[in-house]
N, C-alpha and C. Protein backbone atom coordinates (compact mmCIF):
# COMPACT_ATOMS: atom_id res chain seq x y z
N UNK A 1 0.85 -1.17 0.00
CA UNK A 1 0.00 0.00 0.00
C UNK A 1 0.90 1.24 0.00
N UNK A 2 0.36 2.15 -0.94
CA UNK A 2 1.43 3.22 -1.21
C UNK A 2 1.32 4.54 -0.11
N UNK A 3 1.85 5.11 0.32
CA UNK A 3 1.73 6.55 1.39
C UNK A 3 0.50 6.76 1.60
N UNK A 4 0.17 7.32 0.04
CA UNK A 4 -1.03 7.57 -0.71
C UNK A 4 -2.52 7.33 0.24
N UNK A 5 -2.50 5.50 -0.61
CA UNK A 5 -3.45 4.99 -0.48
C UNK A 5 -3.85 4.84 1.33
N UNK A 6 -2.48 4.47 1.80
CA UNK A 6 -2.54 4.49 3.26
C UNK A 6 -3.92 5.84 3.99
N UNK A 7 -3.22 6.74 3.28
CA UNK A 7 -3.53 8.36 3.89
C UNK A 7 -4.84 8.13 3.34
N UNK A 8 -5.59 7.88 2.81
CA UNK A 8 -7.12 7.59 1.89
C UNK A 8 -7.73 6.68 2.88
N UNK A 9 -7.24 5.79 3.01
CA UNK A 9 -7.82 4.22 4.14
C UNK A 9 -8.26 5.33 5.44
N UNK A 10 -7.02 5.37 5.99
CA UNK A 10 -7.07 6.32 7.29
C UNK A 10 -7.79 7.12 7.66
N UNK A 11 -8.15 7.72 6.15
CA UNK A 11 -9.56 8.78 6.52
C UNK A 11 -10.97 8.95 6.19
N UNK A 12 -10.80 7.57 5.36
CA UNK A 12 -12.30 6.90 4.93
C UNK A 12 -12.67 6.16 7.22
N UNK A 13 -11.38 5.65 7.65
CA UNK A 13 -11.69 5.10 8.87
C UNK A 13 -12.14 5.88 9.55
N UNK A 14 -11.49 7.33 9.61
CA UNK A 14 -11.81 8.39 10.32
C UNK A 14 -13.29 8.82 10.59
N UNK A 15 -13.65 8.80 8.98
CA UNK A 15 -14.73 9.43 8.51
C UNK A 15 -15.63 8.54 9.19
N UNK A 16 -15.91 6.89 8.99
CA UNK A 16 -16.80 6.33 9.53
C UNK A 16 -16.49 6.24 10.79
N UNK A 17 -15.95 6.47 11.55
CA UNK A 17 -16.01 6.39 12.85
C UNK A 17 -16.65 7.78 13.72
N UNK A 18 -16.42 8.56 12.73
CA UNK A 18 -17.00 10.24 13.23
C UNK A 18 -19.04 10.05 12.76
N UNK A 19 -19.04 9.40 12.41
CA UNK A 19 -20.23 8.75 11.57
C UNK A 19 -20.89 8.05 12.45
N UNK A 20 -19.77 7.28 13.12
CA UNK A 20 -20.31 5.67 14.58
C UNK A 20 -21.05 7.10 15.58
N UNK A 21 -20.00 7.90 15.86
CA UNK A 21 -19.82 8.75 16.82
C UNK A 21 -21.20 9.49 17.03
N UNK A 22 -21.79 10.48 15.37
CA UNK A 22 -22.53 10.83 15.79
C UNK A 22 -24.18 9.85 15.84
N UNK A 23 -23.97 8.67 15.21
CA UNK A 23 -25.49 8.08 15.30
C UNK A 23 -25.20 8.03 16.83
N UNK A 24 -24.40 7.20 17.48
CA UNK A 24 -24.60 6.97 18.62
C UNK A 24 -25.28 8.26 19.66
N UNK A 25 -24.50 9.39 19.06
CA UNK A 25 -24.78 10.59 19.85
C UNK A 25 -26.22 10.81 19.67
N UNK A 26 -27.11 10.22 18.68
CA UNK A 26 -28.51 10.52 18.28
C UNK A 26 -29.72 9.62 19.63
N UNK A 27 -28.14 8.46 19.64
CA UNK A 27 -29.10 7.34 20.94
C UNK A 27 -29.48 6.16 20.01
N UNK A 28 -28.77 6.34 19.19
CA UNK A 28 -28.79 5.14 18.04
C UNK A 28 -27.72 3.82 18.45
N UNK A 29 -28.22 2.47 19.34
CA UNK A 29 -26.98 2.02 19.47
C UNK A 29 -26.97 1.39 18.13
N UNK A 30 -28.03 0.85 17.38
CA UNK A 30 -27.80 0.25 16.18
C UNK A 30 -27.77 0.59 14.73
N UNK A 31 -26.58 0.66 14.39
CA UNK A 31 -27.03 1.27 12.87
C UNK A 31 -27.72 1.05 11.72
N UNK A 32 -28.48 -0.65 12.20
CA UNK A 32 -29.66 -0.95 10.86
C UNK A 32 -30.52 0.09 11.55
N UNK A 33 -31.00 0.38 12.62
CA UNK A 33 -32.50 0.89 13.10
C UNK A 33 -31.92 2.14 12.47
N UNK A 34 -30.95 3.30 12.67
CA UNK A 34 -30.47 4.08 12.19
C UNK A 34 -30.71 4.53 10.84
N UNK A 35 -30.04 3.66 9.92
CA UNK A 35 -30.30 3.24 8.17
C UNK A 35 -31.68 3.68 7.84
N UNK A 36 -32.52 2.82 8.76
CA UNK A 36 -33.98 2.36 8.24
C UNK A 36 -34.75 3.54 8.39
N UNK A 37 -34.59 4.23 10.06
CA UNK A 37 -35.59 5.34 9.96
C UNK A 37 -35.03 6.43 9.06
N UNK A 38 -34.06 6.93 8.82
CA UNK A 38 -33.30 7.76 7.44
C UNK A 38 -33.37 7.17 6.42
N UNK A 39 -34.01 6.29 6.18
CA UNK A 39 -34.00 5.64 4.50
C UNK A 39 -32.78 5.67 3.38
N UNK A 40 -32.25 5.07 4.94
CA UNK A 40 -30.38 4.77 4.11
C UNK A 40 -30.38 3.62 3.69
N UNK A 41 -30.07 2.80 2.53
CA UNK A 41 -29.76 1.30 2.77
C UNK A 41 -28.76 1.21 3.54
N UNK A 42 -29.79 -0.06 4.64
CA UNK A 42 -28.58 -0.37 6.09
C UNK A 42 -26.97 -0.93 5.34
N UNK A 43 -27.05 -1.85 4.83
CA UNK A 43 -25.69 -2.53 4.44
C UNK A 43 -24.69 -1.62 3.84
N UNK A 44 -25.49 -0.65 2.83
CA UNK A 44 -24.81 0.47 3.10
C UNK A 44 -23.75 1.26 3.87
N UNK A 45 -24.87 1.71 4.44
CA UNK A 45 -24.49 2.44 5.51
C UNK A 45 -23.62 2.26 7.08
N UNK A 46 -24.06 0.45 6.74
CA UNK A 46 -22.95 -0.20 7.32
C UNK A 46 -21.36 -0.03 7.18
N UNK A 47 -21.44 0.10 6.23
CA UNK A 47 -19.67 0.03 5.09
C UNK A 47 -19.23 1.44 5.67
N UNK A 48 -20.22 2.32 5.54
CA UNK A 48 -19.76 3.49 5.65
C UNK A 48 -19.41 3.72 6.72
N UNK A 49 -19.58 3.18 7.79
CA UNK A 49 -19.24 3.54 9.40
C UNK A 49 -17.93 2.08 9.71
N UNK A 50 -18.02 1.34 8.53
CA UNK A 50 -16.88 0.57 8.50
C UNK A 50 -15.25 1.13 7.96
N UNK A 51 -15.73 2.38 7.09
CA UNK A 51 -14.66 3.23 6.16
C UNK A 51 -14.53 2.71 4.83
N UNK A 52 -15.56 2.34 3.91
CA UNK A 52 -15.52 2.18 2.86
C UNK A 52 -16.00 3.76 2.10
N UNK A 53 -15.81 3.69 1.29
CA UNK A 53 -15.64 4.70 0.47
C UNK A 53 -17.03 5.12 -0.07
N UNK A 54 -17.05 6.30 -0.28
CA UNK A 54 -18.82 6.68 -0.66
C UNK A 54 -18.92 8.30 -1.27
N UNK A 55 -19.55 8.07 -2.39
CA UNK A 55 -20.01 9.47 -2.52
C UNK A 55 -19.94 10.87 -2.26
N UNK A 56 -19.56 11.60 -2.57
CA UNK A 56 -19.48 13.05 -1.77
C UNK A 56 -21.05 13.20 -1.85
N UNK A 57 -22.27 12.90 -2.50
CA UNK A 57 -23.68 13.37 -2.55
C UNK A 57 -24.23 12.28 -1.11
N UNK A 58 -23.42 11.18 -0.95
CA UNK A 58 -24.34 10.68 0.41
C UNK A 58 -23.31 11.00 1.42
N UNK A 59 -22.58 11.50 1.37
CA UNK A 59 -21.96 12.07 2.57
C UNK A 59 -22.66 13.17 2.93
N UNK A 60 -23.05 14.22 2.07
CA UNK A 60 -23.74 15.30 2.54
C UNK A 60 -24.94 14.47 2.91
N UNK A 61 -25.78 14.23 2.33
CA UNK A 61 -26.81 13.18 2.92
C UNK A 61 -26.85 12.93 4.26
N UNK A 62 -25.89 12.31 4.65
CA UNK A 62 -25.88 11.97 6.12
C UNK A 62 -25.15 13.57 6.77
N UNK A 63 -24.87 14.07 6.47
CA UNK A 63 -24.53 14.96 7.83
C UNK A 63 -25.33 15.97 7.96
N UNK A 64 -26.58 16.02 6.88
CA UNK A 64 -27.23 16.81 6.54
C UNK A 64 -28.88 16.16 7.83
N UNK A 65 -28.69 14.91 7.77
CA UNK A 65 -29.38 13.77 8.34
C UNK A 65 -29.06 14.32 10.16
N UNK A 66 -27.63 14.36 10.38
CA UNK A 66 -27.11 14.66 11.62
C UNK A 66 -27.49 16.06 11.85
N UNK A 67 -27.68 17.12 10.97
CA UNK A 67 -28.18 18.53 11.13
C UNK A 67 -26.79 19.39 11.41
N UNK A 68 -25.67 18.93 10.80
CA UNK A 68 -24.49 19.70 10.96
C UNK A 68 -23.70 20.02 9.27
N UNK A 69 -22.93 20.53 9.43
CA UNK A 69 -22.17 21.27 8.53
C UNK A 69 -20.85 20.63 8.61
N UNK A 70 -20.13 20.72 6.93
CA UNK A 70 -19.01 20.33 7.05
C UNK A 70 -17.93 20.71 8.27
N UNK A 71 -17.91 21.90 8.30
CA UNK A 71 -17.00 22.26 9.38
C UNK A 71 -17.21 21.41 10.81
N UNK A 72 -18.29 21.51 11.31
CA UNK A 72 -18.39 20.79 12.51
C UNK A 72 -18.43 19.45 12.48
N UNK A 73 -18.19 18.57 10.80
CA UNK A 73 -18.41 17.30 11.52
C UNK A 73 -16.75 17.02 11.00
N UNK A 74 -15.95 17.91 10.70
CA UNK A 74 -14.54 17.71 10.66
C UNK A 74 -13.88 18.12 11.69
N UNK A 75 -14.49 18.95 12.65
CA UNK A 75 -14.20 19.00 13.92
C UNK A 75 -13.72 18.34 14.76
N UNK A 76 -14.10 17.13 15.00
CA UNK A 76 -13.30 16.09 15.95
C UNK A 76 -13.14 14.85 14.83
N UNK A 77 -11.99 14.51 15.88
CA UNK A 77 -11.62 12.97 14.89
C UNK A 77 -10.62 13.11 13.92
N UNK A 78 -10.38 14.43 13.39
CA UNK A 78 -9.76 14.60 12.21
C UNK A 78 -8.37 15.35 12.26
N UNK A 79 -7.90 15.92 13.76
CA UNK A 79 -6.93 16.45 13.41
C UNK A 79 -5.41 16.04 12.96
N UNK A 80 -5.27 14.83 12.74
CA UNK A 80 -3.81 14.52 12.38
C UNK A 80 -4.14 14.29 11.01
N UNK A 81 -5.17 14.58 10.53
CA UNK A 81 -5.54 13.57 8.83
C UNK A 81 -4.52 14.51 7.84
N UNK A 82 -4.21 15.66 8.01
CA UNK A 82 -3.65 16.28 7.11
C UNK A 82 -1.79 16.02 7.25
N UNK A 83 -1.73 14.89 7.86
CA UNK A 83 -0.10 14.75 8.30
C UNK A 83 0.26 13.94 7.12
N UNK A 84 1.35 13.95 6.65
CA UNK A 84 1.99 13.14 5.36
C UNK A 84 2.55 11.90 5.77
């Protein structure tokens, strides 16, 4: 795996874990019930809190879902992502 790709993995992980972070913060312990009442496909949306890779149109989707803005949901979780 190249620097690169490393630095991509790392922040697809990031991303879904800032993702775990806020369903949970909703009182969501599960993310099919999560999926379902947002009319996400769960398996989906599974991946996505796993760090698979997705869309910039369902990313806004979901944080739009969470009622926040890019800035605040790069807020935590993210500060070493810009390290080489």
């Amino acid at each position: 795996m190249t620097e690169e790709e490393k630095f991509i993995q790392d922040t697809l992980n990031k991303l879904g874990e800032r993702l775990r972070q806020l369903r949970k913060d909703k009182g969501y312990s599960n993310y099919e019930f999560f999926a379902y009442e947002n009319k996400i496909s769960r398996s989906q949306y599974g991946r996505y809190e796993k760090g698979s890779d997705l869309r910039f149109s369902s990313f806004l989707k979901l944080i739009h879902i969470h009622g926040i803005n890019l800035e605040e949901f790069f807020s935590e979780g993210f500060e070493d992502s810009t390290e080489k």
